[in-house]
Protein backbone atom coordinates (compact mmCIF):
# COMPACT_ATOMS: atom_id res chain seq x y z
CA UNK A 1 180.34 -98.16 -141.69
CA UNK A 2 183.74 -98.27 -139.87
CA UNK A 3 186.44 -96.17 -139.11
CA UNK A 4 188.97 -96.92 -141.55
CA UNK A 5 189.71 -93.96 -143.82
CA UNK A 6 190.76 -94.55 -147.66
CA UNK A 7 193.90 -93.85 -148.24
CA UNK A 8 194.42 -90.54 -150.40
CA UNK A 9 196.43 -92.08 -153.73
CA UNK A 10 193.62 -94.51 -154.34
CA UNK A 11 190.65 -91.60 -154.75
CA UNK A 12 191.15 -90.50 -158.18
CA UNK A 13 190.50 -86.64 -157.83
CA UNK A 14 192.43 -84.38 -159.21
CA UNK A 15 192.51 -81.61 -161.86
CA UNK A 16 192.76 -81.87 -165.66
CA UNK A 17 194.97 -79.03 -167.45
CA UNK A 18 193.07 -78.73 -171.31
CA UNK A 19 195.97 -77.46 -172.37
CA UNK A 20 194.08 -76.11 -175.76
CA UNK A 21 192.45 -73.74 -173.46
CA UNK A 22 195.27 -72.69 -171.10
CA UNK A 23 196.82 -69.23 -171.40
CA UNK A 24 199.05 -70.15 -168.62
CA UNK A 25 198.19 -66.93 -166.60
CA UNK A 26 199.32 -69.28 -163.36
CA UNK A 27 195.96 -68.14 -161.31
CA UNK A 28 195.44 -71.57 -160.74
CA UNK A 29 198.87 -71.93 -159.04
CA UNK A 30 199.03 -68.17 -156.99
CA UNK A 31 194.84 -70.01 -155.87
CA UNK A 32 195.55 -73.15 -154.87
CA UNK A 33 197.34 -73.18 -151.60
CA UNK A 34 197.90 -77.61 -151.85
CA UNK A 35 200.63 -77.14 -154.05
CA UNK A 36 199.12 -79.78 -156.64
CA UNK A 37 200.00 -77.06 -159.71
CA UNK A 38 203.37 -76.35 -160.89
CA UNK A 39 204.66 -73.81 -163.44
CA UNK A 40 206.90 -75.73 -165.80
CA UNK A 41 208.94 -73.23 -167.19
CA UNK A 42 210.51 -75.63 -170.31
CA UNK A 43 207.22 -76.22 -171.84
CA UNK A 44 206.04 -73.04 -170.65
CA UNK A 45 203.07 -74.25 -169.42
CA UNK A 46 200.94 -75.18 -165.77
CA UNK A 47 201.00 -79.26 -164.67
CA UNK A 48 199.41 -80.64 -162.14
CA UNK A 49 202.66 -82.34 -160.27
CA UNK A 50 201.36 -82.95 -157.03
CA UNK A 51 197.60 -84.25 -157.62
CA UNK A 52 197.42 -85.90 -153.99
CA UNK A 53 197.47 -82.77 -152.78
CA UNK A 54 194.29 -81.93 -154.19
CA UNK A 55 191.61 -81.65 -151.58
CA UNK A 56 188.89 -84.60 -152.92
CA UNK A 57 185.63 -82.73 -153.49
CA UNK A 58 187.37 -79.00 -153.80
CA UNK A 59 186.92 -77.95 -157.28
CA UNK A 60 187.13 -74.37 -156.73
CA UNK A 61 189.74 -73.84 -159.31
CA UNK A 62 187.80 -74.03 -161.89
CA UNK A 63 186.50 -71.29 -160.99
CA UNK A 64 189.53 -69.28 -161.02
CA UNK A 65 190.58 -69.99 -164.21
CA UNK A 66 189.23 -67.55 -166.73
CA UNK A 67 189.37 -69.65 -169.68
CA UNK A 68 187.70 -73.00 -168.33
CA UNK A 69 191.28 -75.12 -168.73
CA UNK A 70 190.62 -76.94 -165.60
CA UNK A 71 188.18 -79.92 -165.35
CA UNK A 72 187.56 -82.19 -162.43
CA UNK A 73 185.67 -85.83 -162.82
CA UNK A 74 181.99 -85.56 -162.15
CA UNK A 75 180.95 -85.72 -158.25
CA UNK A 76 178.39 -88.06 -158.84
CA UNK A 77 181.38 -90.37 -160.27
CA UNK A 78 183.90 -89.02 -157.13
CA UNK A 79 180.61 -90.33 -154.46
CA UNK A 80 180.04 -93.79 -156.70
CA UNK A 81 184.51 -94.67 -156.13
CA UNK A 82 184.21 -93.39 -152.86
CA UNK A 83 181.04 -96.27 -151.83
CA UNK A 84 183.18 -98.77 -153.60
CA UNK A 85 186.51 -97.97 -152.28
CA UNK A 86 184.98 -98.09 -148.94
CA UNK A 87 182.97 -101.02 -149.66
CA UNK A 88 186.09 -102.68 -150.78
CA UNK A 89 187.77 -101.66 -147.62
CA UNK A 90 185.26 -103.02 -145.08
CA UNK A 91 185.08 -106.16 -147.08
CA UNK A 92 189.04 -106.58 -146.28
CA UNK A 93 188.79 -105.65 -142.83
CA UNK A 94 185.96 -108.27 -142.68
């Protein structure tokens, strides 16, 4: 395996608002200390504006949110990108 690390835009994890579910009591955004959530006050409602931010594998605000509003991807599917983004890497580097 080498060195070269995958760059952070390309791993697609990040949290999903359901926004059926939200109550938009912002624990989410006082929690996560990334800044990837963002209280939009015109729609009155919590967005996910900074989703590179998110730390990939760190799902822990789902667990915050009282209502379950937040969903991640499954890890298995995070650890299958993650052996082809790398794969794909070495292969260029090759």
């Amino acid at each position: 395996m080498s060195g070269l690390a995958i760059p952070r835009e390309k791993i697609q994890w990040f949290p999903t608002i359901d926004y059926r579910l939200c109550t938009g009591d912002q624990e989410c955004l006082k929690f996560c200390r990334n800044d990837v959530f963002e209280w939009d006050a015109a729609e009155a409602r919590m967005v996910v504006t900074n989703p590179s931010g998110c730390v990939v594998g760190c799902d822990a605000c789902t667990q915050i949110c009282p209502v379950g509003a937040i969903t991640f991807p499954a890890k298995e599917d995070l650890r299958k990108a993650l052996r082809c983004l790398r794969a794909q890497m070495n292969s260029q580097a090759a």
